[in-house]
PDB file of N, CA and C in Angstrom:
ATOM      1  N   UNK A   1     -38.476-100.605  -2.860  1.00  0.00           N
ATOM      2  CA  UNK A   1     -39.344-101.620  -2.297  1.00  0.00           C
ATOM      3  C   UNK A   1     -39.160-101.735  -0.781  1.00  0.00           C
ATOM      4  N   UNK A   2     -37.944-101.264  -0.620  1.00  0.00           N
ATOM      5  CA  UNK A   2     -37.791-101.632   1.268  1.00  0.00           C
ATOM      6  C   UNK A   2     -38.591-100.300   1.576  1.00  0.00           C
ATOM      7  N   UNK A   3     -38.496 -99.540   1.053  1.00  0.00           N
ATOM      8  CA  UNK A   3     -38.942 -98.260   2.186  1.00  0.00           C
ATOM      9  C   UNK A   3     -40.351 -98.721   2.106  1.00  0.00           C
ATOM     10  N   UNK A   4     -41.410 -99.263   1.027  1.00  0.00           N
ATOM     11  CA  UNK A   4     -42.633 -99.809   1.068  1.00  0.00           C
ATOM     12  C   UNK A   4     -42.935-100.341   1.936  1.00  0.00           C
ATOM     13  N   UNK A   5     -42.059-101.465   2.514  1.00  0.00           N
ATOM     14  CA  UNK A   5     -42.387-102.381   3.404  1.00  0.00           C
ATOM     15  C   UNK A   5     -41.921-102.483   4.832  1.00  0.00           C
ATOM     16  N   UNK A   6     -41.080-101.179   4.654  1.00  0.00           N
ATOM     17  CA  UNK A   6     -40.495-101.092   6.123  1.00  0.00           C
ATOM     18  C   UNK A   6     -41.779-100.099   7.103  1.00  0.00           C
ATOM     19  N   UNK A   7     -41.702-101.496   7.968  1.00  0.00           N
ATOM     20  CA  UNK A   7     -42.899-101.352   9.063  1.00  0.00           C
ATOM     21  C   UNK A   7     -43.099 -99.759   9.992  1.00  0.00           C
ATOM     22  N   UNK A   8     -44.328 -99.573  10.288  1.00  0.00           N
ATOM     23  CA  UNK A   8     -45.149 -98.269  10.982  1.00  0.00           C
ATOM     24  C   UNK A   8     -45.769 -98.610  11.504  1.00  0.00           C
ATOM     25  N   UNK A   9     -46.318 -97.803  12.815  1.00  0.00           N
ATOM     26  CA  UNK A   9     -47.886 -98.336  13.400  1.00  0.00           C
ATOM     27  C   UNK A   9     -49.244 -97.927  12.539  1.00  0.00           C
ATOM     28  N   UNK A  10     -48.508 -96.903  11.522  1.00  0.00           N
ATOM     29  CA  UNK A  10     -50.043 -96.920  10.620  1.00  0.00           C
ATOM     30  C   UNK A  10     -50.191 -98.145   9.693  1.00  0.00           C
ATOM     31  N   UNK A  11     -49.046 -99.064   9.147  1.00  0.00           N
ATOM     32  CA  UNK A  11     -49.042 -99.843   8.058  1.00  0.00           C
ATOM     33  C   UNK A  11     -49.855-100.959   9.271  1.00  0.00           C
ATOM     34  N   UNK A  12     -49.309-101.253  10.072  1.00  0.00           N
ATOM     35  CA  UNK A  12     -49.406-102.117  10.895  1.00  0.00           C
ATOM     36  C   UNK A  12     -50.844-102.092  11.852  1.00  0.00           C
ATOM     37  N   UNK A  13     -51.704-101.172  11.751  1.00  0.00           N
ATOM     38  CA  UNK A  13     -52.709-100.795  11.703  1.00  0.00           C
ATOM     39  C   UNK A  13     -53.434-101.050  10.596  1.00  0.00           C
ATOM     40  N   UNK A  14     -53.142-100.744   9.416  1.00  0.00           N
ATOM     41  CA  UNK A  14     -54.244-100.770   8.181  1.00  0.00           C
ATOM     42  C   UNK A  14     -54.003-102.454   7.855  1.00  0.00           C
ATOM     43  N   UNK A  15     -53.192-102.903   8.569  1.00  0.00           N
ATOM     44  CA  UNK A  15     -52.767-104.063   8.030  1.00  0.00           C
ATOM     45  C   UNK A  15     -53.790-104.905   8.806  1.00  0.00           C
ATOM     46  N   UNK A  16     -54.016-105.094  10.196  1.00  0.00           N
ATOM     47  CA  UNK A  16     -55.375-105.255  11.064  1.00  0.00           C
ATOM     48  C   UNK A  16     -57.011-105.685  10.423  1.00  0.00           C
ATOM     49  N   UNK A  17     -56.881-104.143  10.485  1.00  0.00           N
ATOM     50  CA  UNK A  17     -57.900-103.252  10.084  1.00  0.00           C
ATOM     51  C   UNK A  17     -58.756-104.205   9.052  1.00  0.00           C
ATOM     52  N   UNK A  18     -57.801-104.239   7.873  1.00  0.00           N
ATOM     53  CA  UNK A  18     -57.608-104.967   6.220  1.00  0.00           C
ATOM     54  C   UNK A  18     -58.314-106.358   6.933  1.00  0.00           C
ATOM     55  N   UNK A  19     -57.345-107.173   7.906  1.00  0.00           N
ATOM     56  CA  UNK A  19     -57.649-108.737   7.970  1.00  0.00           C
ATOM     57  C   UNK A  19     -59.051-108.827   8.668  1.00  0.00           C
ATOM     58  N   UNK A  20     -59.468-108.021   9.787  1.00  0.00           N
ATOM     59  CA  UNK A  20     -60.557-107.795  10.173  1.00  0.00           C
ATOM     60  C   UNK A  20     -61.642-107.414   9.127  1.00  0.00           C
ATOM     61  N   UNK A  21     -61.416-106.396   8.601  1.00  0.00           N
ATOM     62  CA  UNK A  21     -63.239-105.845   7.606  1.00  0.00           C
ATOM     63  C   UNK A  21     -63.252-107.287   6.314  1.00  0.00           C
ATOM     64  N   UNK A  22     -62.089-107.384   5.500  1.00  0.00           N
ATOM     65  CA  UNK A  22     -62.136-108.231   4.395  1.00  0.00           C
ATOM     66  C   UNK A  22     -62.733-109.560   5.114  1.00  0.00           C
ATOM     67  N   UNK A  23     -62.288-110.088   6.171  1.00  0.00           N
ATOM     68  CA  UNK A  23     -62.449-111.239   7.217  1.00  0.00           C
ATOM     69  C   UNK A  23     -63.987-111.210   6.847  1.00  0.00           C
ATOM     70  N   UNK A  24     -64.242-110.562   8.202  1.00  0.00           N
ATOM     71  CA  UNK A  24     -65.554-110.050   8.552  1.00  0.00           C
ATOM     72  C   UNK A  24     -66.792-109.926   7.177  1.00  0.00           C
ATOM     73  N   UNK A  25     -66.305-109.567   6.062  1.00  0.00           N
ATOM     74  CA  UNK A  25     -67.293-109.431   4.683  1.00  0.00           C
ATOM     75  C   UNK A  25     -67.207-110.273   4.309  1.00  0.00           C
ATOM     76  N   UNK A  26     -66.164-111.279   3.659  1.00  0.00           N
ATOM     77  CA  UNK A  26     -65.977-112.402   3.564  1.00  0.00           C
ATOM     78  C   UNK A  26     -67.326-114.059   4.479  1.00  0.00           C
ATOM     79  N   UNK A  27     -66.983-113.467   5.928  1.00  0.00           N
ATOM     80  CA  UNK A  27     -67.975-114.357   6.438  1.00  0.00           C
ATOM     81  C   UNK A  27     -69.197-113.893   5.956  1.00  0.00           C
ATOM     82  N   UNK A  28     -69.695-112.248   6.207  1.00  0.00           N
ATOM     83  CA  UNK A  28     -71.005-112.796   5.841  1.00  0.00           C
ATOM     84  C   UNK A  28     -71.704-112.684   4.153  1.00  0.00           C
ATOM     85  N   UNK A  29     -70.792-112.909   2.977  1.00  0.00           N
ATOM     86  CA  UNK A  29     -70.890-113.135   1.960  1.00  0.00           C
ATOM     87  C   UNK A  29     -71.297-114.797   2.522  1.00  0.00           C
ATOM     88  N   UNK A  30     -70.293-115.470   2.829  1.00  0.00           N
ATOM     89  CA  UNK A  30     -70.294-116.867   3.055  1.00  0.00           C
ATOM     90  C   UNK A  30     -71.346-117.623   3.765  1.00  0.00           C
ATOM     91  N   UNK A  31     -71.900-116.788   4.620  1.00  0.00           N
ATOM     92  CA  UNK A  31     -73.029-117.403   5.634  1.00  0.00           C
ATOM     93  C   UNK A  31     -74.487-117.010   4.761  1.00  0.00           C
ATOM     94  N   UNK A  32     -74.260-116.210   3.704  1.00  0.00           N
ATOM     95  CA  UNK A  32     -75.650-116.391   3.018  1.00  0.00           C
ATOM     96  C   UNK A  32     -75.685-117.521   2.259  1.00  0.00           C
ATOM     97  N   UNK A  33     -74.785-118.326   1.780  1.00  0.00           N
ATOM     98  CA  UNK A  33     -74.345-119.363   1.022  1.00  0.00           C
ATOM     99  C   UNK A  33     -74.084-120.643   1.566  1.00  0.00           C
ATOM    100  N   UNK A  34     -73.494-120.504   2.532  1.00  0.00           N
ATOM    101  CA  UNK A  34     -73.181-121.371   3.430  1.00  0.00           C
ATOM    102  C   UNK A  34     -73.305-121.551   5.114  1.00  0.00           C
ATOM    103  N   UNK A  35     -75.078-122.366   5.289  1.00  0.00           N
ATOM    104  CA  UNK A  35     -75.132-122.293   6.741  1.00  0.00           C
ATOM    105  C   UNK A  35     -74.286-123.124   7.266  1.00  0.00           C
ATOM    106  N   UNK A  36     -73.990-124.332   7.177  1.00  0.00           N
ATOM    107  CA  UNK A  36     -73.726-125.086   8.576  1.00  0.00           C
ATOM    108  C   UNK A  36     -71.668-124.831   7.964  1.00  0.00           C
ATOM    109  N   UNK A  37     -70.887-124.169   7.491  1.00  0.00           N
ATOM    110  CA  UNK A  37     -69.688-123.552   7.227  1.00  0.00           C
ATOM    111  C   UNK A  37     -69.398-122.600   7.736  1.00  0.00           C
ATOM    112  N   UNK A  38     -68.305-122.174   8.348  1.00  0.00           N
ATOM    113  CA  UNK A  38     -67.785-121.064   8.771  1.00  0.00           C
ATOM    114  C   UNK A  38     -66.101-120.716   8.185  1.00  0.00           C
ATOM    115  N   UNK A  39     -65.774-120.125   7.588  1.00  0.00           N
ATOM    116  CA  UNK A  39     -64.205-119.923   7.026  1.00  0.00           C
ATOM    117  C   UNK A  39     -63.749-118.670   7.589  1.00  0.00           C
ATOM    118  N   UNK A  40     -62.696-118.583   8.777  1.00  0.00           N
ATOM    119  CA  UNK A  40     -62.255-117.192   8.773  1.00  0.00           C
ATOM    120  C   UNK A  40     -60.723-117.149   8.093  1.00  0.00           C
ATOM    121  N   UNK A  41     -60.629-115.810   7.437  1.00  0.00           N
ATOM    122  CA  UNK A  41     -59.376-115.908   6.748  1.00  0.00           C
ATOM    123  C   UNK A  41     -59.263-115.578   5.455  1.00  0.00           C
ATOM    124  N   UNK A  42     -58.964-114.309   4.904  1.00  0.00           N
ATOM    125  CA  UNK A  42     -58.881-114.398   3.457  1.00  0.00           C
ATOM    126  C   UNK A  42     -57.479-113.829   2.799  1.00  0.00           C
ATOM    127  N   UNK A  43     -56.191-114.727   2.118  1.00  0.00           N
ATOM    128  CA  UNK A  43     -56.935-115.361   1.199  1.00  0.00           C
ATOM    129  C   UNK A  43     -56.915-117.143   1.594  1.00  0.00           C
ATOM    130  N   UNK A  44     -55.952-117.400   3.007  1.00  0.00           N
ATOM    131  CA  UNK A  44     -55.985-118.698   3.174  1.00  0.00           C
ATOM    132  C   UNK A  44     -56.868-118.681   4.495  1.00  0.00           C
ATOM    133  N   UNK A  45     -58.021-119.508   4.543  1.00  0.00           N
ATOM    134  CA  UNK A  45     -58.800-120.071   6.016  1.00  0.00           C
ATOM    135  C   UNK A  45     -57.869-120.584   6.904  1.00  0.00           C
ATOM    136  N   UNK A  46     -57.399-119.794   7.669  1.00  0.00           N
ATOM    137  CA  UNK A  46     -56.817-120.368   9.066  1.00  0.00           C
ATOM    138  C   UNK A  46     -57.879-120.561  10.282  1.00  0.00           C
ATOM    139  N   UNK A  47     -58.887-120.778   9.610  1.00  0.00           N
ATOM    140  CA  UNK A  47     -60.234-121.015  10.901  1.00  0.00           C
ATOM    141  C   UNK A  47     -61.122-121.975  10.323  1.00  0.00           C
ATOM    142  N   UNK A  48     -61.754-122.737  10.382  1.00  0.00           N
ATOM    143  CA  UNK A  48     -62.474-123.843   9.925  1.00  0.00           C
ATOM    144  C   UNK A  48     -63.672-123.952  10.678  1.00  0.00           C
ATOM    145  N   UNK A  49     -65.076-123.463  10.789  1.00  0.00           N
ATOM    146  CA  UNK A  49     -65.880-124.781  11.541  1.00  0.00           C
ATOM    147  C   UNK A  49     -66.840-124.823  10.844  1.00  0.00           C
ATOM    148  N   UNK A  50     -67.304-126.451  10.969  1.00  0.00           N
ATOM    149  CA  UNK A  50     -68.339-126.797  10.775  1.00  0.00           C
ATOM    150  C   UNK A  50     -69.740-127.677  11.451  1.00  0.00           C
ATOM    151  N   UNK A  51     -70.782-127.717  10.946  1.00  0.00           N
ATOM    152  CA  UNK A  51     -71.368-128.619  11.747  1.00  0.00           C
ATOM    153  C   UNK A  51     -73.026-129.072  11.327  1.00  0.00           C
ATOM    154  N   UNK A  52     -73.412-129.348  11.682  1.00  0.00           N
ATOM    155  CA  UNK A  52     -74.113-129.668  13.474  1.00  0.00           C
ATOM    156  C   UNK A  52     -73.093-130.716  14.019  1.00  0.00           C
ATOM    157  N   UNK A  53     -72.234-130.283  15.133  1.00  0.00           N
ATOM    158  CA  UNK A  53     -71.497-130.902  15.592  1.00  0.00           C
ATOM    159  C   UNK A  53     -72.137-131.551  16.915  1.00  0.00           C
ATOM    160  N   UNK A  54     -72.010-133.077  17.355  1.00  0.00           N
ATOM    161  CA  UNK A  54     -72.515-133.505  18.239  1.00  0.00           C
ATOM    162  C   UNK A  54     -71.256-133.482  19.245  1.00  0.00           C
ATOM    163  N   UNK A  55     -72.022-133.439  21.100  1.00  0.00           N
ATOM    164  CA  UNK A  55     -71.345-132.684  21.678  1.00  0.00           C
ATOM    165  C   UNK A  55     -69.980-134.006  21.901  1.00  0.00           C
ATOM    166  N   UNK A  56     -68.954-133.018  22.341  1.00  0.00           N
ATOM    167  CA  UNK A  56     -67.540-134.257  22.415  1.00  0.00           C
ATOM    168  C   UNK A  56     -66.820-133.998  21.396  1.00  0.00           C
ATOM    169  N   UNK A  57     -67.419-134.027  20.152  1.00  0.00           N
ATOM    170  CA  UNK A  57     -66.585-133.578  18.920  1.00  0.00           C
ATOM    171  C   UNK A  57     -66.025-132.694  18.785  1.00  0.00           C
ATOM    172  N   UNK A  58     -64.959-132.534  17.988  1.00  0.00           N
ATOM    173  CA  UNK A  58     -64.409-130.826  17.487  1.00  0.00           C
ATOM    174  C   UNK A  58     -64.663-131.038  16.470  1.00  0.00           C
ATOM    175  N   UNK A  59     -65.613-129.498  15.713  1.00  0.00           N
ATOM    176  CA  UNK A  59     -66.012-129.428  15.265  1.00  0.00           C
ATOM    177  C   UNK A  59     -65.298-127.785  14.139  1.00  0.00           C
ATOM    178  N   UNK A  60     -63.909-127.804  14.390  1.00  0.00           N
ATOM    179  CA  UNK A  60     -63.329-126.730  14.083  1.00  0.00           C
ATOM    180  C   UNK A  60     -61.719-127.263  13.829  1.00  0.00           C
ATOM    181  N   UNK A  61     -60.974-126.073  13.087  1.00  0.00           N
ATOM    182  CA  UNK A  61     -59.742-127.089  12.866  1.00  0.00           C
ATOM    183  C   UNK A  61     -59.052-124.865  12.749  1.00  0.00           C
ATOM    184  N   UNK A  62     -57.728-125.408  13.432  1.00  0.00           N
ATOM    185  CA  UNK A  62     -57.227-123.670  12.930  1.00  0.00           C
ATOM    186  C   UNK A  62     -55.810-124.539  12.411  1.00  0.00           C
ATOM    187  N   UNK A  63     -54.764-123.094  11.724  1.00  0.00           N
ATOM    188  CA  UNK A  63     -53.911-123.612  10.976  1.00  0.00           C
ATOM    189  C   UNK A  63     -53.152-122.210  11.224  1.00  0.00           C
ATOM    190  N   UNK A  64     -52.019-121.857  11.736  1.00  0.00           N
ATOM    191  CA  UNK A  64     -51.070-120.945  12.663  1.00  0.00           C
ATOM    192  C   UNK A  64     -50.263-120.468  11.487  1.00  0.00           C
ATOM    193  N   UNK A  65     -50.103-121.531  10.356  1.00  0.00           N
ATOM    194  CA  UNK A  65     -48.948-121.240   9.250  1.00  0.00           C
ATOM    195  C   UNK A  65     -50.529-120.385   8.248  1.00  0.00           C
ATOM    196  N   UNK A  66     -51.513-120.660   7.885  1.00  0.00           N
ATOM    197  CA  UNK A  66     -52.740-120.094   7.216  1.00  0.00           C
ATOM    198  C   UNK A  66     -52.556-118.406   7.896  1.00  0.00           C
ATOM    199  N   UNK A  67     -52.512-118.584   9.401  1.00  0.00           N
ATOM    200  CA  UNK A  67     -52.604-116.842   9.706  1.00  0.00           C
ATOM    201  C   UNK A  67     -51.649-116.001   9.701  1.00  0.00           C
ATOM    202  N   UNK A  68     -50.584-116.933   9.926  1.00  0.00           N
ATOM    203  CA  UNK A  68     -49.398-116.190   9.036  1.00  0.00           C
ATOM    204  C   UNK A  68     -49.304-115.726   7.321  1.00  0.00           C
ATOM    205  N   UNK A  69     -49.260-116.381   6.945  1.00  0.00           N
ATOM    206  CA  UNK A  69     -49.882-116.183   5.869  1.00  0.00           C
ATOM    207  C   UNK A  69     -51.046-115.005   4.846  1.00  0.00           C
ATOM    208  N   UNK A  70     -52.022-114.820   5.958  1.00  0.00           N
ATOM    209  CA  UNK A  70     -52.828-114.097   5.723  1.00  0.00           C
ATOM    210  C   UNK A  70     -52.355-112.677   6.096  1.00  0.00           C
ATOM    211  N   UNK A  71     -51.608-112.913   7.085  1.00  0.00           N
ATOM    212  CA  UNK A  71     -51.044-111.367   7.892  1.00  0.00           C
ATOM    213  C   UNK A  71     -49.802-110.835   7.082  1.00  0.00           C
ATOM    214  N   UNK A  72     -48.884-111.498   6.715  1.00  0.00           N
ATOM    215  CA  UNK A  72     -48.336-111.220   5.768  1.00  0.00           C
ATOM    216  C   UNK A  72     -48.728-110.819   4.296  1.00  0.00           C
ATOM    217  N   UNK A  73     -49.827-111.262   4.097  1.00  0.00           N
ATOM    218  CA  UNK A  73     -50.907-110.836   2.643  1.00  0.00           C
ATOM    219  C   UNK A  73     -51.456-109.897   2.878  1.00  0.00           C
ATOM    220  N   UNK A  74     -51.782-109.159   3.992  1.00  0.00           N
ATOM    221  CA  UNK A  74     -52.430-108.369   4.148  1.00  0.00           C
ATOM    222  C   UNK A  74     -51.400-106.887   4.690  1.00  0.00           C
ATOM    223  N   UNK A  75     -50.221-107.304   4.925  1.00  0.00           N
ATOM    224  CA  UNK A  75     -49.531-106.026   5.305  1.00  0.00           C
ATOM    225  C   UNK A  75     -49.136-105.862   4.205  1.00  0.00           C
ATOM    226  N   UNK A  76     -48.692-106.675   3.348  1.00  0.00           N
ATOM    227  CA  UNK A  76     -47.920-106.084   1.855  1.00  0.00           C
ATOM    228  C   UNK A  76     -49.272-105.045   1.539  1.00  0.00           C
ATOM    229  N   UNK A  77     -50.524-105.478   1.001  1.00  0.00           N
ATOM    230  CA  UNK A  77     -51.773-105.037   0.580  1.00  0.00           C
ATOM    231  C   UNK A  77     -51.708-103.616   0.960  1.00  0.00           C
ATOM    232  N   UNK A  78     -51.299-103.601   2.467  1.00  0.00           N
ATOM    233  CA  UNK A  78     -51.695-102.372   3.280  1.00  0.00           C
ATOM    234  C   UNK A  78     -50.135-100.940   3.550  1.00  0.00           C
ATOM    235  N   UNK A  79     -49.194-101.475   2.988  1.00  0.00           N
ATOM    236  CA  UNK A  79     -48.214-101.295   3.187  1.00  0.00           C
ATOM    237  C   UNK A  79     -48.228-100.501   1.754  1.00  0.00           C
ATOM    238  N   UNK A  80     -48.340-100.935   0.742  1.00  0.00           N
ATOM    239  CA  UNK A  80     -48.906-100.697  -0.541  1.00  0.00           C
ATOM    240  C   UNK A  80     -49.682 -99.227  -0.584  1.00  0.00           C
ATOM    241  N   UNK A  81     -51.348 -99.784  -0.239  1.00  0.00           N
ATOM    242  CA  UNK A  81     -52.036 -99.114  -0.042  1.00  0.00           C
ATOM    243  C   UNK A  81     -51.636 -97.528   0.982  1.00  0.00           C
ATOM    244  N   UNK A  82     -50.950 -97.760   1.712  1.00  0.00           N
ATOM    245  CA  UNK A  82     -50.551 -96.098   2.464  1.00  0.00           C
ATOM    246  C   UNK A  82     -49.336 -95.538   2.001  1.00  0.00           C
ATOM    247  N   UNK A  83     -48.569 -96.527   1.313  1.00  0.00           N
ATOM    248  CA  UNK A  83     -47.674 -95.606   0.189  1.00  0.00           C
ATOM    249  C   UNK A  83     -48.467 -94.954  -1.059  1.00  0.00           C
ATOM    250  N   UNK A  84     -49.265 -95.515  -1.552  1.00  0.00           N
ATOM    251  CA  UNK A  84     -49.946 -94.977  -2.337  1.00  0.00           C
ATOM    252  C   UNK A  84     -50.747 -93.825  -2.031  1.00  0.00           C
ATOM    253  N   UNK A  85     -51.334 -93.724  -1.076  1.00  0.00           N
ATOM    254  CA  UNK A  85     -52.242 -92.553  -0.488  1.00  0.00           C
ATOM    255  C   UNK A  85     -51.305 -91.758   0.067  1.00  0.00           C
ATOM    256  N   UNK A  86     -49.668 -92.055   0.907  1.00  0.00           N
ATOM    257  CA  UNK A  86     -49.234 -90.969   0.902  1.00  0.00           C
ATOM    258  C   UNK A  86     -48.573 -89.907  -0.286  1.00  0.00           C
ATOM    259  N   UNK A  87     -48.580 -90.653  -1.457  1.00  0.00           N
ATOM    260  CA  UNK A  87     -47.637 -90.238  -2.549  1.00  0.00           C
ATOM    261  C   UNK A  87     -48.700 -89.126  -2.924  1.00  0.00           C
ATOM    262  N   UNK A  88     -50.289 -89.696  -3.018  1.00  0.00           N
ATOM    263  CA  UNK A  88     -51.055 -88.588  -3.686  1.00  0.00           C
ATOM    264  C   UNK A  88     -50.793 -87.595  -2.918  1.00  0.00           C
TER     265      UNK A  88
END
């Protein structure tokens, strides 16, 4: 299990990569469903906005322990994933 998880710039790359595209599909699954919502973050939203926000307001909320979280979910995933593709 350590050699799985012991860090690379490729794991650490796909690990990115992973939070970005899943992110990114995620929103726009969500924005066909949900206009005035925005969630970035999968599997915890460390990004929040919503609205019609009138001006003065914040209209957004982030969460530092959520993107931790997510980045850590996503390197195991990816860490995983390129042991597996290197084994084949």
């Amino acid at each position: 299990m350590k050699q799985i998880l012991k860090p690379t710039l490729l794991k650490i790359i796909v690990t990115f990569v992973l939070l970005i595209a899943v992110g990114w599909l995620w929103q726009a699954i969500l924005g066909l469903t949900l206009m005035d919502t925005s969630y970035f973050g999968v599997p915890m939203h460390f990004y929040i906005t919503w609205g019609p926000c009138k001006p003065g307001n914040t209209c957004s909320e982030f969460n530092g322990l959520y993107l931790a979280l997510d980045i850590i979910f996503w390197y195991i995933v990816g860490a995983i994933l390129v042991f597996w593709f290197r084994k084949k």
